[in-house]
C-alpha atoms as a PDB file:
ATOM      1  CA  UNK A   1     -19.768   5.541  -3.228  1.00  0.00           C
ATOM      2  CA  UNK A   2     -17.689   8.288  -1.605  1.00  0.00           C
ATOM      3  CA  UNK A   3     -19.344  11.837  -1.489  1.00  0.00           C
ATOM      4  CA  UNK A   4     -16.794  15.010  -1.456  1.00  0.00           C
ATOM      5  CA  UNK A   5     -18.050  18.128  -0.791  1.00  0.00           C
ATOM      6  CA  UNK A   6     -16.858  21.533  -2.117  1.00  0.00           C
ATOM      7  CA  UNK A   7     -18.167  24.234   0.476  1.00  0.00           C
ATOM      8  CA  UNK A   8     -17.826  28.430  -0.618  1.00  0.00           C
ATOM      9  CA  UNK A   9     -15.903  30.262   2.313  1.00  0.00           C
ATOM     10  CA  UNK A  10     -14.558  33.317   3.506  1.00  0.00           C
ATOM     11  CA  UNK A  11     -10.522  33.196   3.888  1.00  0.00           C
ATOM     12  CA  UNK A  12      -7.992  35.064   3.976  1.00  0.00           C
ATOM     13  CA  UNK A  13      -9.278  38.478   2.812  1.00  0.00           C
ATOM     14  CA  UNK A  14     -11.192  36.871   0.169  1.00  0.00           C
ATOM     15  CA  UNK A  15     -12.989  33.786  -0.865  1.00  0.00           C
ATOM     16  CA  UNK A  16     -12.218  30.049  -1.204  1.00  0.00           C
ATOM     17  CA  UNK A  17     -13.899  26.676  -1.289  1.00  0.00           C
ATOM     18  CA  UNK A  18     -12.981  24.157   1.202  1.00  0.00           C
ATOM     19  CA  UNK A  19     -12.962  20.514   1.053  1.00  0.00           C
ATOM     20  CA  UNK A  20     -12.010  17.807   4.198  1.00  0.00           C
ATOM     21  CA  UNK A  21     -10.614  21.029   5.605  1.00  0.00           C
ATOM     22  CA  UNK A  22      -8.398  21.672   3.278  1.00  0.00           C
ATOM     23  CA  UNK A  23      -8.800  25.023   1.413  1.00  0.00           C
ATOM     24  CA  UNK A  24      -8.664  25.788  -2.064  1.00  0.00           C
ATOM     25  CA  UNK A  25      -6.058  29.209  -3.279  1.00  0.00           C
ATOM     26  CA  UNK A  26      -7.951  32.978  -2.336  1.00  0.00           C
ATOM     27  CA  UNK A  27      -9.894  34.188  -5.074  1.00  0.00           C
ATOM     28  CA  UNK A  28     -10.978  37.443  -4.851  1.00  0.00           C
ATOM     29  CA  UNK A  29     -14.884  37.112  -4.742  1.00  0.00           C
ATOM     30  CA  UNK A  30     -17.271  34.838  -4.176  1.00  0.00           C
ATOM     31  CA  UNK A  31     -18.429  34.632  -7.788  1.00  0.00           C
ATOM     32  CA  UNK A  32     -14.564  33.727  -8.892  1.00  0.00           C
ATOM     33  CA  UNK A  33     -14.554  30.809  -5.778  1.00  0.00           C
ATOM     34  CA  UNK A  34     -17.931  29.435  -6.575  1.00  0.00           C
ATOM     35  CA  UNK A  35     -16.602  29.087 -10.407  1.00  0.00           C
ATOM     36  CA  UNK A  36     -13.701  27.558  -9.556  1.00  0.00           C
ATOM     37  CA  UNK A  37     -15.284  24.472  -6.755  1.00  0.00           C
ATOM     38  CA  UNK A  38     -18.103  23.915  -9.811  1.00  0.00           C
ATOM     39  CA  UNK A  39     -15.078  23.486 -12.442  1.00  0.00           C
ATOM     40  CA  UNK A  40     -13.035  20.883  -9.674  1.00  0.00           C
ATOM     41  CA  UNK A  41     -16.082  18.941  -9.021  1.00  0.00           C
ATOM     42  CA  UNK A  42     -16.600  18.111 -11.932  1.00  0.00           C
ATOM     43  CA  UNK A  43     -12.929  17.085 -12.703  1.00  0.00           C
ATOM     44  CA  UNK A  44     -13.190  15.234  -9.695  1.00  0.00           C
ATOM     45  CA  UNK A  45     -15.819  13.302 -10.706  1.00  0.00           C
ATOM     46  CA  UNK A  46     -15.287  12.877 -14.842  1.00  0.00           C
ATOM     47  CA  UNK A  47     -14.069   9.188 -15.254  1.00  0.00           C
ATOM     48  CA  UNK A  48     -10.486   8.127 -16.139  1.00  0.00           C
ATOM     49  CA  UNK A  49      -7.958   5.690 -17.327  1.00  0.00           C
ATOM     50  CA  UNK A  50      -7.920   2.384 -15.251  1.00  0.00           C
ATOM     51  CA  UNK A  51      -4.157   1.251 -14.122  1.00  0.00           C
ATOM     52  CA  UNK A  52      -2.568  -0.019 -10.824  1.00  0.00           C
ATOM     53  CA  UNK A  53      -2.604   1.865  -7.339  1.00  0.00           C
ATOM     54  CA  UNK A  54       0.099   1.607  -4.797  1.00  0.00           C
ATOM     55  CA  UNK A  55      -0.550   2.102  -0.581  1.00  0.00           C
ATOM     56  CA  UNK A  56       0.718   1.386   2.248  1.00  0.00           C
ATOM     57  CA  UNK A  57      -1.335   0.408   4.737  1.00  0.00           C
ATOM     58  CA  UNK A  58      -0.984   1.980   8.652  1.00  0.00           C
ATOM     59  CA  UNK A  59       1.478  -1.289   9.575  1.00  0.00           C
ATOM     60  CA  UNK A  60       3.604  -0.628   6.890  1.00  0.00           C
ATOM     61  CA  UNK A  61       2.646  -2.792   4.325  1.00  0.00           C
ATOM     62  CA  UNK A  62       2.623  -2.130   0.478  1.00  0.00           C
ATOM     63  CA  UNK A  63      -0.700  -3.261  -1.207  1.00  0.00           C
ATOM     64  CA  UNK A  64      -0.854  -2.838  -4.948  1.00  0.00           C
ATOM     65  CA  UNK A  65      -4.487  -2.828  -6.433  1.00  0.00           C
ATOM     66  CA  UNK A  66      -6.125  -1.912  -9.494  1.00  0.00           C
ATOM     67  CA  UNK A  67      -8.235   1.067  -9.576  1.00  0.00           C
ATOM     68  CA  UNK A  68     -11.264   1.138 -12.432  1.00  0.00           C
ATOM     69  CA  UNK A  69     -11.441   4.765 -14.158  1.00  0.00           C
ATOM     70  CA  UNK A  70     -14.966   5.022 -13.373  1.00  0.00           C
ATOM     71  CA  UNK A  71     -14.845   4.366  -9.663  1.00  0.00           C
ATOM     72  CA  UNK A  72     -15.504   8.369  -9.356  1.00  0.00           C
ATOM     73  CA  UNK A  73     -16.860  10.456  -6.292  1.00  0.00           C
ATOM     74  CA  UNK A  74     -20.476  11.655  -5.947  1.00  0.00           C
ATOM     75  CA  UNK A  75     -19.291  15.665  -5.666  1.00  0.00           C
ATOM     76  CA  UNK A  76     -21.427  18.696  -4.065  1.00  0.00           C
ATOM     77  CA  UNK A  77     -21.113  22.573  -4.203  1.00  0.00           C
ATOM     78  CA  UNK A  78     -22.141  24.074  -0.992  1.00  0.00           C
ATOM     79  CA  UNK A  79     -23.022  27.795  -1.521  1.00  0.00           C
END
């Protein structure tokens, strides 16, 4: 099972939380930042509505799959 982590950080002249290196909006403290990671990660990992996925592979090709709702992420708040 995949494992995302949501990590609290400083950035630009305030706070964010960062995930895969990717950062989150500014929120003005830490307290607002930390509030905000808690209420994705749990999004992230609340179970959905099965249906058909669509990629395309690094060759090219188009695969067509079907995703299960409850295939979620473990998820992580790193303070």
């Amino acid at each position: 099972m995949a494992r995302v982590v949501y990590e609290i950080v400083e950035h630009d002249g305030g706070w964010a939380y960062k995930v895969d290196g990717v950062f989150s909006e500014t929120f003005a403290s830490h307290d607002d930042a930390l509030r905000a990671a808690r209420i994705a990660a749990a999004e992230q990992k609340a179970p959905g509505e099965s249906g058909p996925i669509e990629y395309e592979d690094e060759s090219g090709k188009w695969h067509i799959e079907s995703s299960s709702g409850s295939d979620r992420p473990e998820t992580e708040v790193d303070d």
